[in-house]
C-alpha atoms as a PDB file:
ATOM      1  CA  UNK A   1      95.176 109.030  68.571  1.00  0.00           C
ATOM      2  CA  UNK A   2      97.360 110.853  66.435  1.00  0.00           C
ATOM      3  CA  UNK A   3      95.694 114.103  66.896  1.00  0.00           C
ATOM      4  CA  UNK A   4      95.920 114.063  70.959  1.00  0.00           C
ATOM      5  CA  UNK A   5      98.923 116.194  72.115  1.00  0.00           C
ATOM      6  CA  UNK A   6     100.871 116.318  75.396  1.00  0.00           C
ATOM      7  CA  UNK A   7      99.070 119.534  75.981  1.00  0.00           C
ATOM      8  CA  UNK A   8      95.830 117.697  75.559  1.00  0.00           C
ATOM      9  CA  UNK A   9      96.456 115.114  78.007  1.00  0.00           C
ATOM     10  CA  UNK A  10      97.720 117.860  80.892  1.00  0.00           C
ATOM     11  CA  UNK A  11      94.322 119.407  80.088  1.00  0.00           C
ATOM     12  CA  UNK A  12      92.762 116.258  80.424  1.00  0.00           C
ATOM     13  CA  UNK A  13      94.712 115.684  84.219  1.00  0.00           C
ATOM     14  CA  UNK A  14      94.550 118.885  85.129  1.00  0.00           C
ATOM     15  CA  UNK A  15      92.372 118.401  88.584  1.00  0.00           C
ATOM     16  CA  UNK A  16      95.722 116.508  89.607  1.00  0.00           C
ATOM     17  CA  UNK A  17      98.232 119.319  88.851  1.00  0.00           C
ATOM     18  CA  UNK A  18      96.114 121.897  90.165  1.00  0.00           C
ATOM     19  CA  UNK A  19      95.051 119.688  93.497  1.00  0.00           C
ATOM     20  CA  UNK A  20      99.291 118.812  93.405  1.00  0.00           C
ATOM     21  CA  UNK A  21      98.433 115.467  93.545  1.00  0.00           C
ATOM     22  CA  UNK A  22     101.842 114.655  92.227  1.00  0.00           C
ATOM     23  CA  UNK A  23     101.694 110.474  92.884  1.00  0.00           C
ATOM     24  CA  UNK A  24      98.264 110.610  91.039  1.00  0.00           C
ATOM     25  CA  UNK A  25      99.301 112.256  87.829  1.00  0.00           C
ATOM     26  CA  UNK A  26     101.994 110.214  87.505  1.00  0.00           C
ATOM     27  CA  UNK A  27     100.397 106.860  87.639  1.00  0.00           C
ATOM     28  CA  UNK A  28      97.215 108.247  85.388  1.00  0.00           C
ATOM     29  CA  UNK A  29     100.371 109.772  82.996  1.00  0.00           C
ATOM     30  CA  UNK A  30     102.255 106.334  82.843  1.00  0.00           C
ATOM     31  CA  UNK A  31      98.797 104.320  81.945  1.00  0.00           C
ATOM     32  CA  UNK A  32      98.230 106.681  79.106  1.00  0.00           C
ATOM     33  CA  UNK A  33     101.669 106.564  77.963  1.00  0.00           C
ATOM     34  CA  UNK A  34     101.520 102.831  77.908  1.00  0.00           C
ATOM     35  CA  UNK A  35      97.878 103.265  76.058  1.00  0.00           C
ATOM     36  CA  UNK A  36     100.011 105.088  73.377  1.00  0.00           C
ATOM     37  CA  UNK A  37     102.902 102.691  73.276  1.00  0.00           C
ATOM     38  CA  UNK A  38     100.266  99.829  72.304  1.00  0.00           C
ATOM     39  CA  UNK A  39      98.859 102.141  69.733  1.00  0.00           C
ATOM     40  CA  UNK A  40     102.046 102.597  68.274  1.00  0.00           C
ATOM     41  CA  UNK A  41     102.922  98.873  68.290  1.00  0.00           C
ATOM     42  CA  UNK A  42      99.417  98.856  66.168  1.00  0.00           C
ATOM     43  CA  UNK A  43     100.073 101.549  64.152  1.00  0.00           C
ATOM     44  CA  UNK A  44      97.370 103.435  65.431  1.00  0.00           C
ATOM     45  CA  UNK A  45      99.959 106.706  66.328  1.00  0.00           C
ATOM     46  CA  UNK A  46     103.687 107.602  65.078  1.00  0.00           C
ATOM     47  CA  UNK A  47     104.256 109.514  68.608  1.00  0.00           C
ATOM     48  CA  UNK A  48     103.717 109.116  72.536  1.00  0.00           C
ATOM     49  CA  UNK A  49     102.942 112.475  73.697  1.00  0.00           C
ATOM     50  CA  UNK A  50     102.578 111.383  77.340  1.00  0.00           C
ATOM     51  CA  UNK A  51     106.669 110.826  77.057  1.00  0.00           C
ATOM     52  CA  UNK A  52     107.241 114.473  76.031  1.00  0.00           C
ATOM     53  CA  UNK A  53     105.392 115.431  79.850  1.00  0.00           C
ATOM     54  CA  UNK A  54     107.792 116.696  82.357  1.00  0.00           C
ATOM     55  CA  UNK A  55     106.520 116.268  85.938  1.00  0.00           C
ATOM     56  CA  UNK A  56     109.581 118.204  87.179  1.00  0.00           C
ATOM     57  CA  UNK A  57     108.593 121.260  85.332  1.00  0.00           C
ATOM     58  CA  UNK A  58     104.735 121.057  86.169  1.00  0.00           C
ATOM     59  CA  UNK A  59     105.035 120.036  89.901  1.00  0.00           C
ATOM     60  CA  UNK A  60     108.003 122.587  90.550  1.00  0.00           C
ATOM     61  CA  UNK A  61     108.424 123.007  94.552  1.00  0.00           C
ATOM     62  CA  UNK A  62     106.366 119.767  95.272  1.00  0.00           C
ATOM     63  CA  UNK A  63     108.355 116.902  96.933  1.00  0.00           C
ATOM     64  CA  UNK A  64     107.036 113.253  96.127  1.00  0.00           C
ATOM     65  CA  UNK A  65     106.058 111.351  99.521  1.00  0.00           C
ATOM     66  CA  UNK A  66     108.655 108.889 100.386  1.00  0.00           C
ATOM     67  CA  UNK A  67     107.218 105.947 102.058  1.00  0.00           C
ATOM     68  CA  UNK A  68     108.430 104.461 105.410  1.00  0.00           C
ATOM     69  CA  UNK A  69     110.792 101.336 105.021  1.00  0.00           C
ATOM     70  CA  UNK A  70     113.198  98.460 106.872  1.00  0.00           C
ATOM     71  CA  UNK A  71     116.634 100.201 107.380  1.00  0.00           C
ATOM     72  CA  UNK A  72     118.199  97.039 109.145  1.00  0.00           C
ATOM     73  CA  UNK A  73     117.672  93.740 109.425  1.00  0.00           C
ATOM     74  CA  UNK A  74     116.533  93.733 113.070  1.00  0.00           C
ATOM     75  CA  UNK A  75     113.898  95.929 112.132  1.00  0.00           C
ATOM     76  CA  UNK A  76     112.904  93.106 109.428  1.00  0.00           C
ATOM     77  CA  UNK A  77     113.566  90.345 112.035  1.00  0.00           C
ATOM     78  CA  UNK A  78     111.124  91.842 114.374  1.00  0.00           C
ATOM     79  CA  UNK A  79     108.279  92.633 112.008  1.00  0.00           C
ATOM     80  CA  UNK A  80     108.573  88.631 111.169  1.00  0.00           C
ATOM     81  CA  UNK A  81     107.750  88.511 114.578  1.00  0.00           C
ATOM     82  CA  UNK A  82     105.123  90.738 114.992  1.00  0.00           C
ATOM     83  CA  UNK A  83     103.465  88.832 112.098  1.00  0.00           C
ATOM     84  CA  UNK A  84     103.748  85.554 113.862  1.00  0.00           C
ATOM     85  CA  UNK A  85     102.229  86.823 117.166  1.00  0.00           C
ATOM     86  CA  UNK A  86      99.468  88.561 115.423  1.00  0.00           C
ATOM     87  CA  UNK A  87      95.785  86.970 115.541  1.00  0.00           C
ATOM     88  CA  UNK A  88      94.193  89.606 113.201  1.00  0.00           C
ATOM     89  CA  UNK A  89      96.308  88.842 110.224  1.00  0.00           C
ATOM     90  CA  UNK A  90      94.785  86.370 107.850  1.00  0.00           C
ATOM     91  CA  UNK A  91      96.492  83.319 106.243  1.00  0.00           C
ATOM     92  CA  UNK A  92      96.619  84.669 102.686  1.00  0.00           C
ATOM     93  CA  UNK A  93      97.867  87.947 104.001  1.00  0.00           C
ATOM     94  CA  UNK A  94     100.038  86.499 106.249  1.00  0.00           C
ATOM     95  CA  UNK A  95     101.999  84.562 103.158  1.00  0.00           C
ATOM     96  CA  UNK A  96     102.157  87.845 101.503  1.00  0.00           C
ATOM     97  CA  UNK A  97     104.110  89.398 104.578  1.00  0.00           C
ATOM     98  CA  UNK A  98     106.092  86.557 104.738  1.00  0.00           C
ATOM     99  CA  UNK A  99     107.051  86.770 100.402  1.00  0.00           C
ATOM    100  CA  UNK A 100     107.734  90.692 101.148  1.00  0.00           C
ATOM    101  CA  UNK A 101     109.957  90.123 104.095  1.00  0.00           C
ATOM    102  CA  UNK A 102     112.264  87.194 102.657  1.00  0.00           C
ATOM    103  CA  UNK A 103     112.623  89.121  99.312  1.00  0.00           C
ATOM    104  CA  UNK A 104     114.168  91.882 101.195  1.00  0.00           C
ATOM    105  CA  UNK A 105     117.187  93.185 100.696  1.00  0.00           C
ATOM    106  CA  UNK A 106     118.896  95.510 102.985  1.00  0.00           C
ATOM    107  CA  UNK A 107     120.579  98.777 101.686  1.00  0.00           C
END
């Protein structure tokens, strides 16, 4: 590990930057960073070179997606109700709804 730079690992997710797949280098950038956090808890490495990787500077012009989401809480009141009057939903994923919606908090 201690021989692996930052340049290595940009190499290594390269198909990501060059497909500007912005969400997907990040998350494959953050596991490896927490690969080299563990191997500096174990003394395996002195440095985590995923750290030193800017996304800014490689993904320069490329916007990250922002995901739709409950502005008020009569949008959130009638999404409850959607899930209630849906037959398709399943129990399990119907408690999971439910968890989401009661943890929110509006802006």
């Amino acid at each position: 590990m201690r021989d692996i730079t930052s340049t290595d690992i940009i190499r290594a997710l390269d198909d990501y930057r060059i497909n500007k797949q912005k969400e997907s280098f990040k998350k494959a950038k953050t596991a490896i960073s927490k690969c080299f956090d563990y191997g500096i808890t174990m003394t395996y490495c002195d440095d985590n070179p995923a750290k030193k990787i800017s996304l800014e500077q490689l993904f320069r012009g490329i916007k990250t997606k922002n995901y739709a989401y409950l502005k008020t809480i009569d949008e959130v009141i009638e999404l409850k109700k959607r899930v209630i009057n849906s037959t398709s939903i399943t129990p399990p994923l119907r408690r999971l709804f439910f968890s989401a919606i009661y943890s929110y908090t509006p802006q």
